[in-house]
C-alpha atoms as a PDB file:
ATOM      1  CA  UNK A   1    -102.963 160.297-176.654  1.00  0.00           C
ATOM      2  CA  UNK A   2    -105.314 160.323-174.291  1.00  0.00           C
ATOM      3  CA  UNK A   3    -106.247 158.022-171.551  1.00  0.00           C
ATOM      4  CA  UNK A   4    -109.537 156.490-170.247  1.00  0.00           C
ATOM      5  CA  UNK A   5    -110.926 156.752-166.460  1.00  0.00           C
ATOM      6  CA  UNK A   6    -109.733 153.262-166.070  1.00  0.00           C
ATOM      7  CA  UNK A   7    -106.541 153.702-167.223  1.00  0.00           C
ATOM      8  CA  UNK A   8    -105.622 156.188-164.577  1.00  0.00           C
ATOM      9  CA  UNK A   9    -107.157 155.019-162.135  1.00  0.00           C
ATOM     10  CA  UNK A  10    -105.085 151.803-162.105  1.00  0.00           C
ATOM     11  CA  UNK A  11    -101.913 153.970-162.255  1.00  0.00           C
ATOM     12  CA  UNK A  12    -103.117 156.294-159.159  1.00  0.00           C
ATOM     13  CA  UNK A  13    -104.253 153.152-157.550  1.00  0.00           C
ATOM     14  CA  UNK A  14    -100.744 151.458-158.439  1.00  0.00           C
ATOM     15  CA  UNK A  15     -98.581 154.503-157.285  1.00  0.00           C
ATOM     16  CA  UNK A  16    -100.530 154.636-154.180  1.00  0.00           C
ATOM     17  CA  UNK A  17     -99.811 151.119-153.596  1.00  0.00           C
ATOM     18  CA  UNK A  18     -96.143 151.559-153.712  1.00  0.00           C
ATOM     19  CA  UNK A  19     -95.843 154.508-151.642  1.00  0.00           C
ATOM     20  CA  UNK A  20     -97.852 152.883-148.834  1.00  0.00           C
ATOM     21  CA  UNK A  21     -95.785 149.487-149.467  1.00  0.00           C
ATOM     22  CA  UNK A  22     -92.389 152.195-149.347  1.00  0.00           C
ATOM     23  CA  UNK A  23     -93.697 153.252-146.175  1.00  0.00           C
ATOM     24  CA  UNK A  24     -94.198 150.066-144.394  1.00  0.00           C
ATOM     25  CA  UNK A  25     -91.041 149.089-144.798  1.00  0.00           C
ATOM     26  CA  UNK A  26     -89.127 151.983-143.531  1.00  0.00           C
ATOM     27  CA  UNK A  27     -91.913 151.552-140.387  1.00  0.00           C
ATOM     28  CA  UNK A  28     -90.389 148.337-140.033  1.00  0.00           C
ATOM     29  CA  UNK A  29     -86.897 148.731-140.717  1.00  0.00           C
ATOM     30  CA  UNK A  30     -86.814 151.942-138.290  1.00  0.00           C
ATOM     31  CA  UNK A  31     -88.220 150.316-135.505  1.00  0.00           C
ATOM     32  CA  UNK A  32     -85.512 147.664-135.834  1.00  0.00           C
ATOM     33  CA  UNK A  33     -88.401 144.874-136.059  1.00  0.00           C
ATOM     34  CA  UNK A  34     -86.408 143.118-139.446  1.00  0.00           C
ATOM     35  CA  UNK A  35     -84.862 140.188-137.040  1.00  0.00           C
ATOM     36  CA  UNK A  36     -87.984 139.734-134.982  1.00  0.00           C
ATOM     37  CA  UNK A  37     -89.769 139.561-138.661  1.00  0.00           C
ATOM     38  CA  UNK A  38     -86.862 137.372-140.253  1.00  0.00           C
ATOM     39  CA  UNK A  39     -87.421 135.117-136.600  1.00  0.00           C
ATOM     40  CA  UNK A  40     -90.719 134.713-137.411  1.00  0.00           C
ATOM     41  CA  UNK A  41     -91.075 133.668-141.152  1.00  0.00           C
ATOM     42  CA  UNK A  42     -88.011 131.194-140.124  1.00  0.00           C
ATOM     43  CA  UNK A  43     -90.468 129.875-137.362  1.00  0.00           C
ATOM     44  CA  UNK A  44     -93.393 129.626-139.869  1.00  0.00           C
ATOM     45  CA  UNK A  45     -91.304 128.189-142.191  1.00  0.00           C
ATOM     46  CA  UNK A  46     -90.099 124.908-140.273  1.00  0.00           C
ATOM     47  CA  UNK A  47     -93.615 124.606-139.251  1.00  0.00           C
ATOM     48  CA  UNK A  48     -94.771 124.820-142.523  1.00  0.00           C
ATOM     49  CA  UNK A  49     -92.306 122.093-143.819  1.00  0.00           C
ATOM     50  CA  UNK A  50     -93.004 120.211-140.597  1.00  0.00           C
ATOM     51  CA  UNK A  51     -96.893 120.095-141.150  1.00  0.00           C
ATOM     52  CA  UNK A  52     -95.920 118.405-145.293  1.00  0.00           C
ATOM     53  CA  UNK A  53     -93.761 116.405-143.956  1.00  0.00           C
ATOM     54  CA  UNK A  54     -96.766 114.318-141.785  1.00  0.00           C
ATOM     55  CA  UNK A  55     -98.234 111.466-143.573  1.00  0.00           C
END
């Protein structure tokens, strides 16, 4: 069973995807940048929810 071009393409494209994804996350987790990153999508979050709540 053979695959077409497109076919593996996607899956190079998709494994390439993860490892990149893999390695931005142990970028960020080394650095010790999680709180300043969970700080941040707290602050965007009550800002978000403040900006709905308006009339």
């Amino acid at each position: 069973m053979s695959l077409s071009k497109a076919q593996r393409s996607r899956g190079v494209a998709t494994v390439e995807y993860c490892i990149v994804c893999v390695l931005v996350m142990v970028g960020l987790f080394a650095s010790g940048a999680p709180t300043e990153l969970a700080d941040a999508f707290k602050a965007l979050f009550h800002a978000l929810t403040f900006s709905v709540s308006l009339p």
